[in-house]
PDB file of N, CA and C in Angstrom:
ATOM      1  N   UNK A   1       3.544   9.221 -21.468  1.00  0.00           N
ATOM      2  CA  UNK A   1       2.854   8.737 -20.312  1.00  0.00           C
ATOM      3  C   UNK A   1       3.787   8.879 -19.099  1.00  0.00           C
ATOM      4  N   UNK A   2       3.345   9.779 -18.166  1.00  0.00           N
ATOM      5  CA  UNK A   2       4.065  10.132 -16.567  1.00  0.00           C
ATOM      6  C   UNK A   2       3.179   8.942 -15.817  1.00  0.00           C
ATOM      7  N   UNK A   3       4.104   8.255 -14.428  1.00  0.00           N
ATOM      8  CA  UNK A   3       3.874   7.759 -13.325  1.00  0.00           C
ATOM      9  C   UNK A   3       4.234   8.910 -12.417  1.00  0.00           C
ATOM     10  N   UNK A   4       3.466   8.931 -11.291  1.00  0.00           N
ATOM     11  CA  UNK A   4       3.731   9.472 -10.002  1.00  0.00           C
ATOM     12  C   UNK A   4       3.276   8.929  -9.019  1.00  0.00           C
ATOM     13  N   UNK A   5       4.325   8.833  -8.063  1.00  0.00           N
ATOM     14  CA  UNK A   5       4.265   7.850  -7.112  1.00  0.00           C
ATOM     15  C   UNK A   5       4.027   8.710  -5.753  1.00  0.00           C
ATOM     16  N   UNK A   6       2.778   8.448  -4.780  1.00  0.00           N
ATOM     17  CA  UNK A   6       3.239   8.964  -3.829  1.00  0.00           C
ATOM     18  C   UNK A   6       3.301   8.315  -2.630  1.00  0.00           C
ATOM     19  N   UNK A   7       4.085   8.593  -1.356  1.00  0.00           N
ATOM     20  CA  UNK A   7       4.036   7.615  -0.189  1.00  0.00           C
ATOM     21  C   UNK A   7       2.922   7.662   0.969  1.00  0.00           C
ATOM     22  N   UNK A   8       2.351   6.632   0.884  1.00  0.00           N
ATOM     23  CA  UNK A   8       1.668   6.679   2.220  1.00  0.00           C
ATOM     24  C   UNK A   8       2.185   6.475   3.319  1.00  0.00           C
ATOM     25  N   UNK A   9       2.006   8.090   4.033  1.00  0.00           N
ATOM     26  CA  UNK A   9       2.787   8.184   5.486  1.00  0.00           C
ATOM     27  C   UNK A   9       1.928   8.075   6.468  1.00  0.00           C
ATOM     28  N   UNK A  10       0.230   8.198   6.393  1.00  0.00           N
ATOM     29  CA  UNK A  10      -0.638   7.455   7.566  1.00  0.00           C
ATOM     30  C   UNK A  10      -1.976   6.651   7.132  1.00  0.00           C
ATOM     31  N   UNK A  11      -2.217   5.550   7.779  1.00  0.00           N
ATOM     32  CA  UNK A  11      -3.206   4.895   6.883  1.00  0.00           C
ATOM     33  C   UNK A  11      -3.773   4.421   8.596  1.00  0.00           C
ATOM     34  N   UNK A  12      -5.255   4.696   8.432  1.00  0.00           N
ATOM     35  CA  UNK A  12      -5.967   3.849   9.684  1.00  0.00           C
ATOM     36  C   UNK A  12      -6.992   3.004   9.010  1.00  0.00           C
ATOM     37  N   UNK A  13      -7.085   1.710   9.695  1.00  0.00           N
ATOM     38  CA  UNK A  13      -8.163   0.395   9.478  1.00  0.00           C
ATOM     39  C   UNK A  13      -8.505   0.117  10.460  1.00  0.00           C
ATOM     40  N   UNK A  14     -10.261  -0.051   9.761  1.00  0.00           N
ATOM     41  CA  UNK A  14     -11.183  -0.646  11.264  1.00  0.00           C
ATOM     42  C   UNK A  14     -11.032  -2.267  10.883  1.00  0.00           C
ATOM     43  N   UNK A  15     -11.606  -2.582  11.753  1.00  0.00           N
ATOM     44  CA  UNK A  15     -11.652  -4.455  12.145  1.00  0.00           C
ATOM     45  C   UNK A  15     -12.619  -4.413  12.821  1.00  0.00           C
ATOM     46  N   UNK A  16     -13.489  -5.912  12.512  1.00  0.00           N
ATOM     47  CA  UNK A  16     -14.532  -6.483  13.496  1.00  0.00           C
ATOM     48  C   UNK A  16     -14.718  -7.961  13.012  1.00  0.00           C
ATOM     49  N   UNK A  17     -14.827  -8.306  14.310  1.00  0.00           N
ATOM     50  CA  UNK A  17     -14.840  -9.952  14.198  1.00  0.00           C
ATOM     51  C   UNK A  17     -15.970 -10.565  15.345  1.00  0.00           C
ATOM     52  N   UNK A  18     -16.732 -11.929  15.356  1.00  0.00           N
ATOM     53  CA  UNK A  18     -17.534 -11.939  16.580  1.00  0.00           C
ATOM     54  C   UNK A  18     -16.191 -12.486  17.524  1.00  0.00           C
ATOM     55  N   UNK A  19     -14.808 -12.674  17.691  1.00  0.00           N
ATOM     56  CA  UNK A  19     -14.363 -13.352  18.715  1.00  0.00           C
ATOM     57  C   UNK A  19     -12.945 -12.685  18.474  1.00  0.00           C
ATOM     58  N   UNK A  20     -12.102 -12.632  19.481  1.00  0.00           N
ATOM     59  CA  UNK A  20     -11.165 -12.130  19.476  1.00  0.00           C
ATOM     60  C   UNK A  20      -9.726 -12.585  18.651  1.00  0.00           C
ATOM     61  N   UNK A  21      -9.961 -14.056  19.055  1.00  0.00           N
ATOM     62  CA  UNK A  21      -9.015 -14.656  18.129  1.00  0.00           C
ATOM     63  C   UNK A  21      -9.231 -14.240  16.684  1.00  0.00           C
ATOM     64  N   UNK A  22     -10.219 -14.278  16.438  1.00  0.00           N
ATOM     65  CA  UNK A  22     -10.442 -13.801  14.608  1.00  0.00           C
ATOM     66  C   UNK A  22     -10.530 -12.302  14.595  1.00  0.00           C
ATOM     67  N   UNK A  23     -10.618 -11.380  15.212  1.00  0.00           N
ATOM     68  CA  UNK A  23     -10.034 -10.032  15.517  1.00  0.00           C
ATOM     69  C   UNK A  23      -8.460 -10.004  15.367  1.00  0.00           C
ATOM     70  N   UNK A  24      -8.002 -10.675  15.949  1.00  0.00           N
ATOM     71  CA  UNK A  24      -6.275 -10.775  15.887  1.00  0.00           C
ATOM     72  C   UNK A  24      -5.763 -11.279  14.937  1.00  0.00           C
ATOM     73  N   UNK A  25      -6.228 -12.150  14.068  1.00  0.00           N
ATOM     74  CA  UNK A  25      -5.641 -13.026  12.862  1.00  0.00           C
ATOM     75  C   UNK A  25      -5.686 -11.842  11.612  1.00  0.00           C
ATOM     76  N   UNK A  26      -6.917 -10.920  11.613  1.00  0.00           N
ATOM     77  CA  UNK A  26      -7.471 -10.429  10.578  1.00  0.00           C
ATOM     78  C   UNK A  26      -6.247  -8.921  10.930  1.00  0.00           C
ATOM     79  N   UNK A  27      -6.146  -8.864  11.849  1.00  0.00           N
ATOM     80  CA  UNK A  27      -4.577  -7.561  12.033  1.00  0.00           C
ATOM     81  C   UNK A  27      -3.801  -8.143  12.003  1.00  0.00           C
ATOM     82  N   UNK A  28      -3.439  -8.855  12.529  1.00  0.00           N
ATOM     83  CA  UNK A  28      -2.069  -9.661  11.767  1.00  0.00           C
ATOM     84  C   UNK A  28      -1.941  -9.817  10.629  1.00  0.00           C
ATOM     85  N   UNK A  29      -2.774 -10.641   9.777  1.00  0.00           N
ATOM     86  CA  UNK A  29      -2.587 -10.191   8.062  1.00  0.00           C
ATOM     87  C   UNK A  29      -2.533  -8.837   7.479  1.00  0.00           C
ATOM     88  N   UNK A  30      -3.665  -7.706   8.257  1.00  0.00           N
ATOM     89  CA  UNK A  30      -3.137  -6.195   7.639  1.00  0.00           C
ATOM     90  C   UNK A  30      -2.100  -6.019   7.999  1.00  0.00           C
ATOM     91  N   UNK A  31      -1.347  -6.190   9.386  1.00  0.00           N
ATOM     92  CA  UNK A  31       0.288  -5.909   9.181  1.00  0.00           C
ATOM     93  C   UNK A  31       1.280  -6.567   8.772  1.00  0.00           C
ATOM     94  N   UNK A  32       0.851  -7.637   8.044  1.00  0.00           N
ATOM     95  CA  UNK A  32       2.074  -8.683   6.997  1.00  0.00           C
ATOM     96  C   UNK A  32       1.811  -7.788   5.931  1.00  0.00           C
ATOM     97  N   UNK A  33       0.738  -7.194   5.424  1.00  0.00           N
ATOM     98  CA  UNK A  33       0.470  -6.157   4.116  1.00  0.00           C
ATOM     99  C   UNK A  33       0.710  -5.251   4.085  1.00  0.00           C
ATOM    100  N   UNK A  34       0.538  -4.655   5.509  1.00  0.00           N
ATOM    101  CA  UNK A  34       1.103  -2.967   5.449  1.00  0.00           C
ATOM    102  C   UNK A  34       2.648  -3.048   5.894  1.00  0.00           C
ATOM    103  N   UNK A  35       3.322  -3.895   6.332  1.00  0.00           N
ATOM    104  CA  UNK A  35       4.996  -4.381   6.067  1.00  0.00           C
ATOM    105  C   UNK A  35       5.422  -3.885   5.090  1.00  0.00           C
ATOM    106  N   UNK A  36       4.831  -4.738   4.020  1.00  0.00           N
ATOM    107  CA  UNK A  36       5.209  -4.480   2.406  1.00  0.00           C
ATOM    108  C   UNK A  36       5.349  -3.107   1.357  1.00  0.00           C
ATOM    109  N   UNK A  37       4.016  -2.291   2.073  1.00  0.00           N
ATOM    110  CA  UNK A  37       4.488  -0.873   1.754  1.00  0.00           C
ATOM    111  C   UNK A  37       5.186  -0.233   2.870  1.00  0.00           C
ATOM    112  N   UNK A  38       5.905  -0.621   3.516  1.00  0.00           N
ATOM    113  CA  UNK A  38       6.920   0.078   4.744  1.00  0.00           C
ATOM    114  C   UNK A  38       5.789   1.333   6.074  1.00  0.00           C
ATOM    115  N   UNK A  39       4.697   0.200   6.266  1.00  0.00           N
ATOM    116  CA  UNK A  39       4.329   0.754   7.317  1.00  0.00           C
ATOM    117  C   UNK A  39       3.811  -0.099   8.538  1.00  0.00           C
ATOM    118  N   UNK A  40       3.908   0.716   9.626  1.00  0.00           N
ATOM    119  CA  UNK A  40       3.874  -0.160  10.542  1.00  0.00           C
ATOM    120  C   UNK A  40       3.303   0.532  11.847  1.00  0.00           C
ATOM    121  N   UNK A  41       2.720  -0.704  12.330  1.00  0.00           N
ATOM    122  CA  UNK A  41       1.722  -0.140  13.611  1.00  0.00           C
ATOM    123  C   UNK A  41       2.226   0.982  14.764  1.00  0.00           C
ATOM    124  N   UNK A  42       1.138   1.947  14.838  1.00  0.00           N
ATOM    125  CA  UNK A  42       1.510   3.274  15.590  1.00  0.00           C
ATOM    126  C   UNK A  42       0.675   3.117  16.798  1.00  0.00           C
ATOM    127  N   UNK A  43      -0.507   2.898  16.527  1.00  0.00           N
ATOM    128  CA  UNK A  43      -1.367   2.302  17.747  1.00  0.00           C
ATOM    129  C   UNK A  43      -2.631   1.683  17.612  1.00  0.00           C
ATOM    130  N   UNK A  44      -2.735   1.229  18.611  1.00  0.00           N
ATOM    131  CA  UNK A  44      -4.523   0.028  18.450  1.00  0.00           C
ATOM    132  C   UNK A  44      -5.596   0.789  19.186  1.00  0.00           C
ATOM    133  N   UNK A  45      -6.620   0.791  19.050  1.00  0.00           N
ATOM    134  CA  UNK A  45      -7.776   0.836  19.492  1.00  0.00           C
ATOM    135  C   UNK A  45      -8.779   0.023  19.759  1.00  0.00           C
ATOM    136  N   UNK A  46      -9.119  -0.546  20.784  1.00  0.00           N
ATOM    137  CA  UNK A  46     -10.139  -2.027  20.559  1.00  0.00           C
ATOM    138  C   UNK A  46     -11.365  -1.734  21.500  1.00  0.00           C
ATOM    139  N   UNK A  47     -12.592  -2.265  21.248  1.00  0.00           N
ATOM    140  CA  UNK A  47     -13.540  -2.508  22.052  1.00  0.00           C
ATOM    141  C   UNK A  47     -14.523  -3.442  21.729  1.00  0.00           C
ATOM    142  N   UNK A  48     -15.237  -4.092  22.676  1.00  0.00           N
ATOM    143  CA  UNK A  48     -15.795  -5.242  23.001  1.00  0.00           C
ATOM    144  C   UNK A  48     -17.452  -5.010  23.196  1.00  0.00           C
ATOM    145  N   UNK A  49     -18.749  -5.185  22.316  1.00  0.00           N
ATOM    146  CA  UNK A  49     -19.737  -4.519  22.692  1.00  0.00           C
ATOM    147  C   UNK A  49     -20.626  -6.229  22.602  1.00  0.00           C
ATOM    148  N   UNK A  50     -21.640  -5.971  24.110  1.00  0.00           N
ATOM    149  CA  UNK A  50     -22.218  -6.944  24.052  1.00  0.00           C
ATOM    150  C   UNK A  50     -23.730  -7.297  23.514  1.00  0.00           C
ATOM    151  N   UNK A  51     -24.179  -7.909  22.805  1.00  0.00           N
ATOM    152  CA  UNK A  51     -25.984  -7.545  22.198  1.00  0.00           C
ATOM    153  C   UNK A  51     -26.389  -8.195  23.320  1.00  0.00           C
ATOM    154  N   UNK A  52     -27.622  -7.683  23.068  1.00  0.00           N
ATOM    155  CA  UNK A  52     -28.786  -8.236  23.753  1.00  0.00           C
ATOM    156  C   UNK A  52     -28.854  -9.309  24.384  1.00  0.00           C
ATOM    157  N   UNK A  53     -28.810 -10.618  23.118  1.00  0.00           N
ATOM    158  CA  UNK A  53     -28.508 -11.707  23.297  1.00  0.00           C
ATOM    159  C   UNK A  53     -27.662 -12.323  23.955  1.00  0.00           C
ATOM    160  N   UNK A  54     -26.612 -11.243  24.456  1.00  0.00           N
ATOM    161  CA  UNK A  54     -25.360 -12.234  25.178  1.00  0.00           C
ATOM    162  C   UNK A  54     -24.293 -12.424  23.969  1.00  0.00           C
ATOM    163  N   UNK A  55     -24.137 -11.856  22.820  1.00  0.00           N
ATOM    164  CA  UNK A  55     -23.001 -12.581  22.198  1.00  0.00           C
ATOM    165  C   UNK A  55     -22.436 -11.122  22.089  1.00  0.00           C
ATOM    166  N   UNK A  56     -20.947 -11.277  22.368  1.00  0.00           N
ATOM    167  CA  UNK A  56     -20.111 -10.576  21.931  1.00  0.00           C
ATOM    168  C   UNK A  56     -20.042  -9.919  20.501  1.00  0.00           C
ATOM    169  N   UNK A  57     -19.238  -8.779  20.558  1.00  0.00           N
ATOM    170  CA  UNK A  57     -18.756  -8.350  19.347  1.00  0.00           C
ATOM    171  C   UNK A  57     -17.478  -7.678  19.237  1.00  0.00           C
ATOM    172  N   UNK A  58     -16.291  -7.634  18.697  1.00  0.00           N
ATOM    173  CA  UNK A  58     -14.815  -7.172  18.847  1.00  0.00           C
ATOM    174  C   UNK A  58     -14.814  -6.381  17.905  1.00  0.00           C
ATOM    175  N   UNK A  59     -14.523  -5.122  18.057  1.00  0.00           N
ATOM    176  CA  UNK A  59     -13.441  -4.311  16.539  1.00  0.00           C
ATOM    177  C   UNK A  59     -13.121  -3.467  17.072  1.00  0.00           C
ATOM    178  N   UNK A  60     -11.745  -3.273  16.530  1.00  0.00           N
ATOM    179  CA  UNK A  60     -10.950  -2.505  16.632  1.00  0.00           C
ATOM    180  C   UNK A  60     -10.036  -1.442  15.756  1.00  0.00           C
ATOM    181  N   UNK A  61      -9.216  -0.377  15.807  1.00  0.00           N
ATOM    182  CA  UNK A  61      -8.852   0.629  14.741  1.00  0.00           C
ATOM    183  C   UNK A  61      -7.370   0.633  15.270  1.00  0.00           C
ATOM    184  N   UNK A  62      -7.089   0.317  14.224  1.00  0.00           N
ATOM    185  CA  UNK A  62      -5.600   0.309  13.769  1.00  0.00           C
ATOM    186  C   UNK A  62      -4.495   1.434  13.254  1.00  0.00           C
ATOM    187  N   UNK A  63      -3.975   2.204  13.752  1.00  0.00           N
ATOM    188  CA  UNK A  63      -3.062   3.377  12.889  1.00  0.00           C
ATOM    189  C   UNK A  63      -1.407   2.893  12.360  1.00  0.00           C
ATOM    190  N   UNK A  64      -1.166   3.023  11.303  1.00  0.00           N
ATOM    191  CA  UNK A  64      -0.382   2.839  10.740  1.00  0.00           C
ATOM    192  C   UNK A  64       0.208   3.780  10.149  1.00  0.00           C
ATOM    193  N   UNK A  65       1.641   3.729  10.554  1.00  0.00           N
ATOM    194  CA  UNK A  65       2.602   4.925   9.884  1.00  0.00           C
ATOM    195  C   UNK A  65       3.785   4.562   9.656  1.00  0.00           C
ATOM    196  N   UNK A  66       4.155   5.483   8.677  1.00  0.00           N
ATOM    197  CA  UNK A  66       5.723   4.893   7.622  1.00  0.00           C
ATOM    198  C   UNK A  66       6.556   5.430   8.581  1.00  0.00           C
ATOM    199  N   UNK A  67       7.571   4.041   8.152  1.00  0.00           N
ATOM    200  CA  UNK A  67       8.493   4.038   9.109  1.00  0.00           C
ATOM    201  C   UNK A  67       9.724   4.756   8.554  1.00  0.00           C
ATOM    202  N   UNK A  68      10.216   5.217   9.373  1.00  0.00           N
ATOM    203  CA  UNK A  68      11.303   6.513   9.624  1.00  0.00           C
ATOM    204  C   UNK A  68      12.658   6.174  10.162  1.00  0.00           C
TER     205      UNK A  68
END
């Protein structure tokens, strides 16, 4: 029985939350996780879309790359 290991050198995650604070908590925990496999934020993407109704909506895309 072989293992092979390989490294993840780019990983992107979406996010959506109705409020920003819970937009930010929920990337903050992906980057306490993506820490752990030695990667780390390359850049954010965010936008804010409003319904009909008046209520907000937040998500945003995350790029992550091993650090060097």
């Amino acid at each position: 029985m072989s293992f092979q290991l390989d490294l993840i050198k780019d990983k992107i995650e979406f996010f959506e939350a109705p409020s920003i604070k819970e937009l930010e908590k929920k990337i903050n925990e992906q980057i306490t996780h993506n820490n752990a496999i030695l990667l780390t934020v390359h850049s954010v993407s965010h936008q804010m879309h409003v319904t009909e109704e008046g209520n907000r909506f937040y998500s945003a895309v995350v790029h992550f790359k091993a650090q060097t």
